[in-house]
C-alpha atoms as a PDB file:
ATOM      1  CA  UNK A   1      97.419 176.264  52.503  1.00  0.00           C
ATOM      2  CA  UNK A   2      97.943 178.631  49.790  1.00  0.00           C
ATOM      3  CA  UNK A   3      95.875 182.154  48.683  1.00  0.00           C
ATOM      4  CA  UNK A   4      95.613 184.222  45.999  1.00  0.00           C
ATOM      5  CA  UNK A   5      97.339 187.224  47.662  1.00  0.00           C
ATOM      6  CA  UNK A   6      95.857 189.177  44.819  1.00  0.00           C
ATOM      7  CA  UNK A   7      92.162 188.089  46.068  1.00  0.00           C
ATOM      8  CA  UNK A   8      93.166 189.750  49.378  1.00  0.00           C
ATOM      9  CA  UNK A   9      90.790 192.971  50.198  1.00  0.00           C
ATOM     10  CA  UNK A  10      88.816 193.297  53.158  1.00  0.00           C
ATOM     11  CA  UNK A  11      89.998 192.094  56.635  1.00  0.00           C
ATOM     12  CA  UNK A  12      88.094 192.319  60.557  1.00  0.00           C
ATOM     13  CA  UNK A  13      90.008 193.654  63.034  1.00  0.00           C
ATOM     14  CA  UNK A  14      88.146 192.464  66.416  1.00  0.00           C
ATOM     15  CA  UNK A  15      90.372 195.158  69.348  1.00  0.00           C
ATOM     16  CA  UNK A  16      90.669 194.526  72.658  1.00  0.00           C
ATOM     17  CA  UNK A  17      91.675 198.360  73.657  1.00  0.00           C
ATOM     18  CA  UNK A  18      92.204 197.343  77.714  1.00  0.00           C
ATOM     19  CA  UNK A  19      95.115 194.587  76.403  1.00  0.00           C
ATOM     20  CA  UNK A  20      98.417 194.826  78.632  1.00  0.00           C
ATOM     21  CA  UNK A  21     100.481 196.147  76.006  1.00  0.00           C
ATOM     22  CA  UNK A  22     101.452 199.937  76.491  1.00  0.00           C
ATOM     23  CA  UNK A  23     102.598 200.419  72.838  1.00  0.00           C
ATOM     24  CA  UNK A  24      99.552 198.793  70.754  1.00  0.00           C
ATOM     25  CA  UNK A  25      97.697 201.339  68.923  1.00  0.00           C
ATOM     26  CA  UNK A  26     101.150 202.644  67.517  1.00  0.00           C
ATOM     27  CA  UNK A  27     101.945 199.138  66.231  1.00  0.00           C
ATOM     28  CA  UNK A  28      98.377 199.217  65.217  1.00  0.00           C
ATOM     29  CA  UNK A  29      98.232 202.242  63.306  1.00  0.00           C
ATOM     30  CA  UNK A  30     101.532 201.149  61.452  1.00  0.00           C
ATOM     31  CA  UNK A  31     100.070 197.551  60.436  1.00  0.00           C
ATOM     32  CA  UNK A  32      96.742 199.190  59.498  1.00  0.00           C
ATOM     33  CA  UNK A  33      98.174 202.001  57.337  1.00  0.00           C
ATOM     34  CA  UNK A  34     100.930 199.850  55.752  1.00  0.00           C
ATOM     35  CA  UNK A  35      98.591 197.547  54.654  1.00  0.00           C
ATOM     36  CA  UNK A  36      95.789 200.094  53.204  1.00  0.00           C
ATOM     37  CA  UNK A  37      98.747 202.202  51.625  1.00  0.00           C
ATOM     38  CA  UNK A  38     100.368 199.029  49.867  1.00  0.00           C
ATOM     39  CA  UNK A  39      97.296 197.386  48.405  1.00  0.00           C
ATOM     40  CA  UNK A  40      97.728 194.672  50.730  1.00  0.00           C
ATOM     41  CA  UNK A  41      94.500 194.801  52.168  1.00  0.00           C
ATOM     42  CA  UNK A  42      92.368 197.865  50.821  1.00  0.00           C
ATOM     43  CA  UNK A  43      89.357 197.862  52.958  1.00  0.00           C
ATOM     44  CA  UNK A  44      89.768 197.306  56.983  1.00  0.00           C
ATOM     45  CA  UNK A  45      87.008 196.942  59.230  1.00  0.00           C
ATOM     46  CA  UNK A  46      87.944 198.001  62.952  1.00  0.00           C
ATOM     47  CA  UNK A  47      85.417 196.644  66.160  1.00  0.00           C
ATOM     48  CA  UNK A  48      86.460 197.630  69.760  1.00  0.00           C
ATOM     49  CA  UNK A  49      85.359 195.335  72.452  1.00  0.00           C
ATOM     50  CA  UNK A  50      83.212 197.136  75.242  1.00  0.00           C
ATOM     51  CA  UNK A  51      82.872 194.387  77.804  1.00  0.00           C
ATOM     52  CA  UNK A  52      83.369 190.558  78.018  1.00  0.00           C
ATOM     53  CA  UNK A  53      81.743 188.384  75.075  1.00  0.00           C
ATOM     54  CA  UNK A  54      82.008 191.338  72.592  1.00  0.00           C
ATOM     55  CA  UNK A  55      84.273 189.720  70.299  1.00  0.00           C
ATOM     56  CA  UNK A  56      82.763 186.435  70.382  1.00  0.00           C
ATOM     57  CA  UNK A  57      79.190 187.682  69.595  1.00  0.00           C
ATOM     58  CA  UNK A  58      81.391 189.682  67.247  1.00  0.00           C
ATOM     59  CA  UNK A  59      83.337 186.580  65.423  1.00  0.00           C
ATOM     60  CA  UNK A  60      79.783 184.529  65.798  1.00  0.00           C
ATOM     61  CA  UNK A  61      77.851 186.693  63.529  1.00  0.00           C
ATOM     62  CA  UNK A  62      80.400 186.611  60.515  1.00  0.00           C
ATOM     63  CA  UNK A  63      79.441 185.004  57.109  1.00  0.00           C
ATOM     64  CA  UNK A  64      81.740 182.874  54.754  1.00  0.00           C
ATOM     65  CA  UNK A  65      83.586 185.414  52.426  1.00  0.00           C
ATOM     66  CA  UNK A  66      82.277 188.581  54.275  1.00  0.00           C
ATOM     67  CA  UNK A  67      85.957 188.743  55.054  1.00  0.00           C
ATOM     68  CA  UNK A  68      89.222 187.901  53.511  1.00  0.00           C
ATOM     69  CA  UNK A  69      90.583 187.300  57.017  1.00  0.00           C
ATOM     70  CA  UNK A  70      89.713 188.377  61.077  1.00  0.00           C
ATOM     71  CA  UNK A  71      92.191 189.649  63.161  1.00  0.00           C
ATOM     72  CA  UNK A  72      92.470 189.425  66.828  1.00  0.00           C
ATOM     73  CA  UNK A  73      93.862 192.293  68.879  1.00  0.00           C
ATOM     74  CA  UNK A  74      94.275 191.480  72.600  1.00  0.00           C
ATOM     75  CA  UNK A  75      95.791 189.042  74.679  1.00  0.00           C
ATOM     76  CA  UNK A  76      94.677 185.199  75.407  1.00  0.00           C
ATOM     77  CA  UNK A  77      91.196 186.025  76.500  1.00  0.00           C
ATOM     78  CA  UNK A  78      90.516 187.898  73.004  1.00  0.00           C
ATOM     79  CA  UNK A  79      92.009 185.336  71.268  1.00  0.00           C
ATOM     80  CA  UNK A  80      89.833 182.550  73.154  1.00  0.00           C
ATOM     81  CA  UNK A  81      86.514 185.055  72.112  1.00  0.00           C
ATOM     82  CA  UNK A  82      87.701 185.597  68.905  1.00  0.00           C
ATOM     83  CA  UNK A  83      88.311 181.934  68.159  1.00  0.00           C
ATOM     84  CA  UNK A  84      85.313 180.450  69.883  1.00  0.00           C
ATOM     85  CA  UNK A  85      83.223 183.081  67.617  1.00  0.00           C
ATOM     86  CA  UNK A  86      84.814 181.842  64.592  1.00  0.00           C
ATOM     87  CA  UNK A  87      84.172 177.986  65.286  1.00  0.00           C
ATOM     88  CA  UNK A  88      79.982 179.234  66.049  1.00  0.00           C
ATOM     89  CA  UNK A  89      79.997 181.202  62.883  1.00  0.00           C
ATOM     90  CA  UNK A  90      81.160 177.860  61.159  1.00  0.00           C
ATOM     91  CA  UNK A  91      82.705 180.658  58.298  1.00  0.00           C
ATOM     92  CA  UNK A  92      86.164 179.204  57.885  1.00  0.00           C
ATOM     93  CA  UNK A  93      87.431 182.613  57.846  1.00  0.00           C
ATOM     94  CA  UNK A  94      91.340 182.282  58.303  1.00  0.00           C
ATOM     95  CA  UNK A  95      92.368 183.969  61.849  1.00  0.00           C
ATOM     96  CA  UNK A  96      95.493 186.527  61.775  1.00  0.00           C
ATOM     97  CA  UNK A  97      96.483 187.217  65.664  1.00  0.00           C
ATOM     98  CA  UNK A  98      97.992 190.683  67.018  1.00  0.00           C
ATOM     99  CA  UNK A  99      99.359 189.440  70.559  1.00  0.00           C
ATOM    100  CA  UNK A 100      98.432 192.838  72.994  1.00  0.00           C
ATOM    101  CA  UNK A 101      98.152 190.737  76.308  1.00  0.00           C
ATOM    102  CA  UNK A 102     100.825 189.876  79.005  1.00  0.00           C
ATOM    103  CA  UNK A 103     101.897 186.427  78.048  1.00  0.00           C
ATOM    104  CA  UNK A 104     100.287 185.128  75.026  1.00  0.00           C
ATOM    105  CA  UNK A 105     101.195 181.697  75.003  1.00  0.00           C
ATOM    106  CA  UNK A 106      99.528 180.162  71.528  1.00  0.00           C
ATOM    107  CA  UNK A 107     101.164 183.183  69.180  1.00  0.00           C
ATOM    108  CA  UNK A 108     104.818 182.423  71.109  1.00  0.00           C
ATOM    109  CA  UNK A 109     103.809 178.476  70.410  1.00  0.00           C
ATOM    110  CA  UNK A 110     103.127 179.424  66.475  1.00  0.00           C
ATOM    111  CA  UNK A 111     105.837 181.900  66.166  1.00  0.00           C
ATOM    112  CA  UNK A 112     103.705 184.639  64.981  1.00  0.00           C
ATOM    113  CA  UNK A 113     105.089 188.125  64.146  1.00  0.00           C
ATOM    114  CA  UNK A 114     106.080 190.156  66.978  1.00  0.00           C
ATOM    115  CA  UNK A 115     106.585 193.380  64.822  1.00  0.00           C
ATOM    116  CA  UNK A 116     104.577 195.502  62.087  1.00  0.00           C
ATOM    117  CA  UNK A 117     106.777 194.661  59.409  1.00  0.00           C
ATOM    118  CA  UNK A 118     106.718 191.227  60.205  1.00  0.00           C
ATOM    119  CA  UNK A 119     102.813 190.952  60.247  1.00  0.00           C
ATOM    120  CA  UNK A 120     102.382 192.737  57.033  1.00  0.00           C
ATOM    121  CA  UNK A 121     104.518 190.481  55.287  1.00  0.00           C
ATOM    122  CA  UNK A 122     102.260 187.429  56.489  1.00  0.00           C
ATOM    123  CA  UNK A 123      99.593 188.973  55.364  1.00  0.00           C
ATOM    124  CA  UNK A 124     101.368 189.970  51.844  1.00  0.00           C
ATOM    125  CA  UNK A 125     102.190 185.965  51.966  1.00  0.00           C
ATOM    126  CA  UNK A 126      99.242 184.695  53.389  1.00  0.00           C
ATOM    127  CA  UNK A 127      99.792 180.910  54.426  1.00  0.00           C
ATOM    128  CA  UNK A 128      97.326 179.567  56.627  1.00  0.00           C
ATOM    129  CA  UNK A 129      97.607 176.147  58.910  1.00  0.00           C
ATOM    130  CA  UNK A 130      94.561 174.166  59.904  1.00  0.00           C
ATOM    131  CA  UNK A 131      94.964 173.980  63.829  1.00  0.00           C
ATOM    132  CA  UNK A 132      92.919 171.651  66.409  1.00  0.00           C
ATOM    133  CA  UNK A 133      90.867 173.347  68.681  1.00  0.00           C
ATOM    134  CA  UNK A 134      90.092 172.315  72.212  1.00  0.00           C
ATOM    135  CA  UNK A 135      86.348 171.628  73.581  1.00  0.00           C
ATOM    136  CA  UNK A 136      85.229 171.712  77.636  1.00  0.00           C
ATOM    137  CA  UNK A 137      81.506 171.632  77.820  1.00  0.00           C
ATOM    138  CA  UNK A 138      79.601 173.985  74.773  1.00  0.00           C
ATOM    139  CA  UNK A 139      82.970 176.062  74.693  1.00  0.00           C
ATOM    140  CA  UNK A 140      86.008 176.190  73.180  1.00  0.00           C
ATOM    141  CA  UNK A 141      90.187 176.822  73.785  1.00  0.00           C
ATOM    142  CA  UNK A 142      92.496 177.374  71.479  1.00  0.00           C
ATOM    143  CA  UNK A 143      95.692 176.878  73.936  1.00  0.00           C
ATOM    144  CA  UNK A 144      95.012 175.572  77.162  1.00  0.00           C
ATOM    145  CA  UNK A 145      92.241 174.586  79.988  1.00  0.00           C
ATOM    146  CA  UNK A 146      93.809 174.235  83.550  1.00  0.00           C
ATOM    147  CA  UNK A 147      92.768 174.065  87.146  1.00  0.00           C
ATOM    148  CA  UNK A 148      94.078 174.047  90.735  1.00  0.00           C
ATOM    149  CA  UNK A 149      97.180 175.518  91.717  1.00  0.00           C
ATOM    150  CA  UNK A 150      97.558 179.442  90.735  1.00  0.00           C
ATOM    151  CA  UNK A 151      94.427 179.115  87.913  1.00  0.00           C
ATOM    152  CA  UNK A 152      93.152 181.861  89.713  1.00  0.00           C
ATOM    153  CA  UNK A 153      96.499 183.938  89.408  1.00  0.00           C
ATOM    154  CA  UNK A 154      95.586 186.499  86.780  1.00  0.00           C
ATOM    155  CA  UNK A 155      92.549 187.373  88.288  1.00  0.00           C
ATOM    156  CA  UNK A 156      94.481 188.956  91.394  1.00  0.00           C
ATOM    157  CA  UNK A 157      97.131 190.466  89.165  1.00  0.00           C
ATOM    158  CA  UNK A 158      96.037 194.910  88.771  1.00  0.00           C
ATOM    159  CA  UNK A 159      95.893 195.819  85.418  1.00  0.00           C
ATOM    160  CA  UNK A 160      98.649 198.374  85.650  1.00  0.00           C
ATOM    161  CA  UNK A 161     100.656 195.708  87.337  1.00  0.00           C
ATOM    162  CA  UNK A 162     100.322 193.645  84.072  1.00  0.00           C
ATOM    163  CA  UNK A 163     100.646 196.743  81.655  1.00  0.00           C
ATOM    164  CA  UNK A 164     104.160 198.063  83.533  1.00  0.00           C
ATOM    165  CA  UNK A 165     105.598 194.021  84.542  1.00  0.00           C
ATOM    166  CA  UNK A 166     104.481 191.592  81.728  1.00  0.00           C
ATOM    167  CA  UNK A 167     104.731 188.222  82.283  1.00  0.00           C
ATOM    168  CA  UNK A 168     106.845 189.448  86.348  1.00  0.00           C
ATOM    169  CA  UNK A 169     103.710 190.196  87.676  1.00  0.00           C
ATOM    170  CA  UNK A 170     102.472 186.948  87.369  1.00  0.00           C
ATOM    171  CA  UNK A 171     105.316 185.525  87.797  1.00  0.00           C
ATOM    172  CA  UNK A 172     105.672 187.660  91.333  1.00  0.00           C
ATOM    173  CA  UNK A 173     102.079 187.406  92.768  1.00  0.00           C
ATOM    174  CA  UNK A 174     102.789 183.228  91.788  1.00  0.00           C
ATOM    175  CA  UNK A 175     105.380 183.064  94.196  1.00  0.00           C
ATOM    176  CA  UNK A 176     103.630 185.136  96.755  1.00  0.00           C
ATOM    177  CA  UNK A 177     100.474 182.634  96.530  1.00  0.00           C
ATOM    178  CA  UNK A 178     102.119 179.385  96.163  1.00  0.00           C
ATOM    179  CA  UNK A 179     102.887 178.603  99.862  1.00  0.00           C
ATOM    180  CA  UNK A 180      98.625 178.977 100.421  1.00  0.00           C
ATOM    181  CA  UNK A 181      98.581 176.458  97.410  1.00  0.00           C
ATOM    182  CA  UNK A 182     100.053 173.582  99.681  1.00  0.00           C
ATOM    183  CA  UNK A 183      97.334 173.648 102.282  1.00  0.00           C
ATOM    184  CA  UNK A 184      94.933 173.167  99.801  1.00  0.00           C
ATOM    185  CA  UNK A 185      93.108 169.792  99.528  1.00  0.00           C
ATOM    186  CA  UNK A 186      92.150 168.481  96.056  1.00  0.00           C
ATOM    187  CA  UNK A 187      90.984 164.892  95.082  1.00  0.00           C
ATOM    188  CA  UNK A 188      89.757 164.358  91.602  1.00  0.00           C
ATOM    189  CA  UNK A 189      88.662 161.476  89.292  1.00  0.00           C
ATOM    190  CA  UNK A 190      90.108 161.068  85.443  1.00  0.00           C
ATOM    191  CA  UNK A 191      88.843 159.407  83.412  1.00  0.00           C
ATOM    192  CA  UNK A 192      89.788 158.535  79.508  1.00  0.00           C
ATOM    193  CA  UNK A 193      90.815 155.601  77.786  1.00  0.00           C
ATOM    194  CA  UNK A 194      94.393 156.286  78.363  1.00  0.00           C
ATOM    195  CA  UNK A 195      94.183 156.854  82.178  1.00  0.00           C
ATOM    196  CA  UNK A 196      91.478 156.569  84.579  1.00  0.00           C
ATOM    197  CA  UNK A 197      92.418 157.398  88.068  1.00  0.00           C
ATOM    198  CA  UNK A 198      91.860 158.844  91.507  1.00  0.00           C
ATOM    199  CA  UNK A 199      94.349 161.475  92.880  1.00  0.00           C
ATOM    200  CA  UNK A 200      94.999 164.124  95.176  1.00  0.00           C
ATOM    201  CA  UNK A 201      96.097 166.557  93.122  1.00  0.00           C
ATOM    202  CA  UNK A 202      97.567 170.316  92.984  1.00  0.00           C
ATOM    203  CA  UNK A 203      97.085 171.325  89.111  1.00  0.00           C
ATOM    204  CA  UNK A 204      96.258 169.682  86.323  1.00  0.00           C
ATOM    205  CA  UNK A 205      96.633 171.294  82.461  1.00  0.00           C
ATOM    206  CA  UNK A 206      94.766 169.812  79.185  1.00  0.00           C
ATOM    207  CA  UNK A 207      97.283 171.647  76.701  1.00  0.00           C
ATOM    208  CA  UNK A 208      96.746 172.127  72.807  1.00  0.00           C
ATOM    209  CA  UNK A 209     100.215 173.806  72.117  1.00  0.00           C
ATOM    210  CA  UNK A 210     103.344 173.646  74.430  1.00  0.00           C
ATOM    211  CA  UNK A 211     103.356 176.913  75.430  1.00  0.00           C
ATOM    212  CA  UNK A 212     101.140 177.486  78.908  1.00  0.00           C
ATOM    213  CA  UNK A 213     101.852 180.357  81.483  1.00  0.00           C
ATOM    214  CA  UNK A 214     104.530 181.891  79.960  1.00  0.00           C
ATOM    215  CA  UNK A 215     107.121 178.749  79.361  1.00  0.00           C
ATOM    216  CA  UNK A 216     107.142 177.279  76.390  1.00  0.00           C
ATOM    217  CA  UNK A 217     107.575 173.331  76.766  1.00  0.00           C
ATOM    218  CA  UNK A 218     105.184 173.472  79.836  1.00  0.00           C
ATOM    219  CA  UNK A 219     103.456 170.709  77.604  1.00  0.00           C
ATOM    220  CA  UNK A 220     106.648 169.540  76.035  1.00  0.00           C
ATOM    221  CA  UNK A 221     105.042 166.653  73.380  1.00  0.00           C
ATOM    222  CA  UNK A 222     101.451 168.735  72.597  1.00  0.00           C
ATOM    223  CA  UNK A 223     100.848 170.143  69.164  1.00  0.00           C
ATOM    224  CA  UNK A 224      97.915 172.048  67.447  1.00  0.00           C
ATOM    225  CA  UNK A 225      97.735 169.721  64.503  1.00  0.00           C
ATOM    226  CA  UNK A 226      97.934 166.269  66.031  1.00  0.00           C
ATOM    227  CA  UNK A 227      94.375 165.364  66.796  1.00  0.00           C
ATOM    228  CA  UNK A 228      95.671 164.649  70.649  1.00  0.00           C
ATOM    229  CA  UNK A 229      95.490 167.092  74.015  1.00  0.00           C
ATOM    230  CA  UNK A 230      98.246 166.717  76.255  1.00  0.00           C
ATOM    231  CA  UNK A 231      97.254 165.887  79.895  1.00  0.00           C
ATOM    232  CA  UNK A 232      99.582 166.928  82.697  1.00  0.00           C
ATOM    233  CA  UNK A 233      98.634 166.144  86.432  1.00  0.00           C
ATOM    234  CA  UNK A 234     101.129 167.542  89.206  1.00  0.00           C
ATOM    235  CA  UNK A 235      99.886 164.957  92.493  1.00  0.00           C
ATOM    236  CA  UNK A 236     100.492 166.276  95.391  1.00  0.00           C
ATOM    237  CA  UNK A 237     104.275 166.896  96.531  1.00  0.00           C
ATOM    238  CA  UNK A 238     106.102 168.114  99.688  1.00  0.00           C
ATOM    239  CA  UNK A 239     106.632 171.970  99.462  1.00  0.00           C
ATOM    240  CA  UNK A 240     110.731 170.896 100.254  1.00  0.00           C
ATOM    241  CA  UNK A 241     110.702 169.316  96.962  1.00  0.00           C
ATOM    242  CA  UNK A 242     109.479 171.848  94.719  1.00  0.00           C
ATOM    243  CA  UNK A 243     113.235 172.793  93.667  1.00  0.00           C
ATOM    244  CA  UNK A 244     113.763 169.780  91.306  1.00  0.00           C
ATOM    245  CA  UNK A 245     110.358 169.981  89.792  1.00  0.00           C
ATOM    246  CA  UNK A 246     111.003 173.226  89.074  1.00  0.00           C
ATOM    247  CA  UNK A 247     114.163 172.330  87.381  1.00  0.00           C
ATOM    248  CA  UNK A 248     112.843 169.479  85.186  1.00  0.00           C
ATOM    249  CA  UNK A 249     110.027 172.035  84.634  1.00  0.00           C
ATOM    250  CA  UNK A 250     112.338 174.506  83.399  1.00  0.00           C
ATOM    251  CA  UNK A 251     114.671 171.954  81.106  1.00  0.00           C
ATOM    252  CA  UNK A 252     110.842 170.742  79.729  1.00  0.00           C
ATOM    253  CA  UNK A 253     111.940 167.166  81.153  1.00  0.00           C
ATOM    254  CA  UNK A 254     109.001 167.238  84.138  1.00  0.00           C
ATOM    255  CA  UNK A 255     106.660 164.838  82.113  1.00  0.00           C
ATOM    256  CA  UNK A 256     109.006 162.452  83.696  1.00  0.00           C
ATOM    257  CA  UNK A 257     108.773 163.737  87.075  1.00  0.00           C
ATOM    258  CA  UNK A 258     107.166 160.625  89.662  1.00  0.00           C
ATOM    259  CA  UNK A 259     104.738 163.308  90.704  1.00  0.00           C
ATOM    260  CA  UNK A 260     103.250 163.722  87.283  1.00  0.00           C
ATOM    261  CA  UNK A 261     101.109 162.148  85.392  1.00  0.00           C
ATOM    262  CA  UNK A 262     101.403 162.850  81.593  1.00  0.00           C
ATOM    263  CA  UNK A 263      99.364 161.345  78.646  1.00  0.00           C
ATOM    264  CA  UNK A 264      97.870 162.543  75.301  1.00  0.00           C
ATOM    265  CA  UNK A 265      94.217 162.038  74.725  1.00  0.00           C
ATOM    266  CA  UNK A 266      91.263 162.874  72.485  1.00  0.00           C
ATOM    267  CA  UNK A 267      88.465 163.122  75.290  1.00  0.00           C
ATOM    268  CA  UNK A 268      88.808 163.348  79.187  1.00  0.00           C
ATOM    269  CA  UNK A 269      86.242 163.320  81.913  1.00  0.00           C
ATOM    270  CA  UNK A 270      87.272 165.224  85.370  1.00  0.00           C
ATOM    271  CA  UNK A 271      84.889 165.067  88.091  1.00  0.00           C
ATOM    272  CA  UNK A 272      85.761 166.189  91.943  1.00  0.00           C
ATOM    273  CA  UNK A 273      86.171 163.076  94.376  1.00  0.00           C
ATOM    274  CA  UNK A 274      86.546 165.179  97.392  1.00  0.00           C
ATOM    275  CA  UNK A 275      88.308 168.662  97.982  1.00  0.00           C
ATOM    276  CA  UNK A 276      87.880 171.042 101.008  1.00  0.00           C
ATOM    277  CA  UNK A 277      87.680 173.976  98.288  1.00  0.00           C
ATOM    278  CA  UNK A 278      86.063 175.481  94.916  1.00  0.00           C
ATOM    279  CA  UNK A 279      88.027 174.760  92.414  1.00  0.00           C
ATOM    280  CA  UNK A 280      88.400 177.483  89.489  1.00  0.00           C
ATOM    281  CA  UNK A 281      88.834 176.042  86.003  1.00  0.00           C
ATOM    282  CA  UNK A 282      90.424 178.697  83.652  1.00  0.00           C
ATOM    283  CA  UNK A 283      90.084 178.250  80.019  1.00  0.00           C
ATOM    284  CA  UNK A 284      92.207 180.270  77.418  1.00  0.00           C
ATOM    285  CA  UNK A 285      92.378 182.937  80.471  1.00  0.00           C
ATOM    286  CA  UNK A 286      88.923 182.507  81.061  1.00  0.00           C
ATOM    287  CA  UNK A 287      86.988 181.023  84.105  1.00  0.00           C
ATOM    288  CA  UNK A 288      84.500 178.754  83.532  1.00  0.00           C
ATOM    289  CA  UNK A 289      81.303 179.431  85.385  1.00  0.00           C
ATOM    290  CA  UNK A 290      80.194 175.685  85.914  1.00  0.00           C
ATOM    291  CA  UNK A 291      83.455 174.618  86.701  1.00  0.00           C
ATOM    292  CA  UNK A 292      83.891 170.319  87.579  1.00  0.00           C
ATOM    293  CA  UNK A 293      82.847 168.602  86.109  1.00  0.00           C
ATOM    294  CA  UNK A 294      83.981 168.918  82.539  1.00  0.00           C
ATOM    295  CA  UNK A 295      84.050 166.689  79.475  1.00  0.00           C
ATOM    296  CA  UNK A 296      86.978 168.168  77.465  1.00  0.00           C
ATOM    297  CA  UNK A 297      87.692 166.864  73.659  1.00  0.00           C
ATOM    298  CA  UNK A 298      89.762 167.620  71.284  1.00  0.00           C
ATOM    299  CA  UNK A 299      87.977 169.426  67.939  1.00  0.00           C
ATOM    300  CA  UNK A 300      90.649 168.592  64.758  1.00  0.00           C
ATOM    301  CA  UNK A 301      91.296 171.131  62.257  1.00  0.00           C
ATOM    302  CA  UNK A 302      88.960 173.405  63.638  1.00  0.00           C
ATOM    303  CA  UNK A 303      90.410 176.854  62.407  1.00  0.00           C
ATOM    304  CA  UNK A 304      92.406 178.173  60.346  1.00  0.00           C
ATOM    305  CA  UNK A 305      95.163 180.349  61.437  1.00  0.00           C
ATOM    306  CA  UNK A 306      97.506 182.670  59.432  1.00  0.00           C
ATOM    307  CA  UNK A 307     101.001 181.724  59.597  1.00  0.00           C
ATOM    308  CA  UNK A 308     104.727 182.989  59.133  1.00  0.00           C
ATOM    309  CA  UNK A 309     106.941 181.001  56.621  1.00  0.00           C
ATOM    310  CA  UNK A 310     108.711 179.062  58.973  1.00  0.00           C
ATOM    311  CA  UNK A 311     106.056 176.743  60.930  1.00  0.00           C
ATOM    312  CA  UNK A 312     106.520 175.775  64.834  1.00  0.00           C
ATOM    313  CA  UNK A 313     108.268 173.022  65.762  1.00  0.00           C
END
């Protein structure tokens, strides 16, 4: 979708200032004054999250037209806010994303800029792409909603662990968790027109883009515009045979792995059958308080998102 660049003059910028990324505000300051100083966008609005559900009470309260476009500053969990505030407000406000977190899997899925220059010039352009949204309960995800093995990962990662490693210190504390992971008894029901089921199970993922935890074909046949989620279910497997899952995983050929299950979807119902422990469900980066069970659905062309030239694959 096309706009009148011209028309262009006020924008939201909704900040996450505790984001992993060391460098930010410079980048920020850059993008801001670039666009102020070239006409691009005149008038910029700037609200700094204080404590979790800021910037979805934030996104919730806007009005159609009070902005040309909202930008989110932060990693996955801003984005999730942000996004989730945007769908409330029901404003159809176009979404611009600064990624500021550790992994930020939905801007690597889009291709969004990854440099000052680069975001100015989408905004100078301004194309926008109508993008499905996911729904689990009365919420909403933009990327992903996953539980079982490692969900509860980035919770045990410090902050200055994420801000120095990246995407390592996940990647690190992973492999320091996953031999607990086997012990771990997990039996749940799906259930959706496509697959209905009972399974012991070590993860599952209900993807909207490819991109989850920092690998990009994690859900290798998903995509944000195809009015489908992609359902991935790992059963449980022998820790000796981890190695060639890991490989498929890696090549983005595991959907064909005899321990998976892997199907596309517009609605699924998960519901514990038995399990010896809680099981966290982690939305976006978020953990849902209620966890199982959930009704998750798909929500079509639920925002729109600003977008490079070049679209995704």
């Amino acid at each position: 979708m096309e706009y009148n660049k011209e028309d262009l003059m006020k924008a939201l910028f909704i900040i996450n200032p505790s984001s992993g990324k060391q460098n930010i505000e410079a980048t920020l300051q850059e993008i801001m004054s670039t666009l102020i100083l070239k006409q691009i966008t005149p008038h910029i609005d700037v609200f700094y999250t204080k404590k979790k559900d800021d910037a979805k009470h934030r996104a919730a309260a806007l009005k159609p037209g009070e902005y040309d476009y909202v930008v989110s500053v932060g990693g996955d969990g801003t984005l999730n806010e942000v996004s989730n505030g945007l769908v409330v407000s029901q404003s159809n406000i176009p979404l611009a994303i600064i990624s500021a977190g550790t992994v930020n899997d939905f801007a690597t899925y889009m291709n969004l800029p990854q440099t000052a220059r680069e975001f100015c010039s989408m905004i100078k352009n301004f194309q926008t792409k109508k993008v499905d949204i996911g729904k689990v309960n009365d919420e909403y995800f933009i990327n992903v909603l996953a539980g079982g093995l490692l969900t509860d990962i980035a919770y045990k990662v410090p902050k200055d662990k994420k801000a120095v490693l990246g995407k390592m210190a996940y990647y690190l504390e992973g492999i320091k968790e996953l031999p607990k992971q086997f012990s771990k008894n997990m039996v749940l029901k799906y259930t959706s027109s496509e697959f209905s089921e009972t399974t012991e199970t070590m993860v599952f993922l209900v993807a909207n883009s490819k991109s989850v935890g920092g690998f990009p074909t994690a859900a290798p046949l998903a995509s944000v515009s195809d009015g489908y989620l992609d359902v991935l279910i790992l059963k449980k497997i022998e820790f000796l045979t981890t190695p060639d899952l890991i490989v498929k995983w890696l090549q983005g050929s595991h959907q064909n792995h005899p321990s998976i299950e892997y199907f596309q979807t517009k609605e699924i119902f998960i519901e514990q059958a038995s399990t010896d422990n809680e099981i966290a469900i982690d939305y976006d980066g978020e953990i849902l308080s209620e966890g199982l069970p959930v009704r998750i659905s798909i929500v079509p062309e639920a925002l729109n998102i600003l977008v490079q030239r070049q679209d995704p694959q």
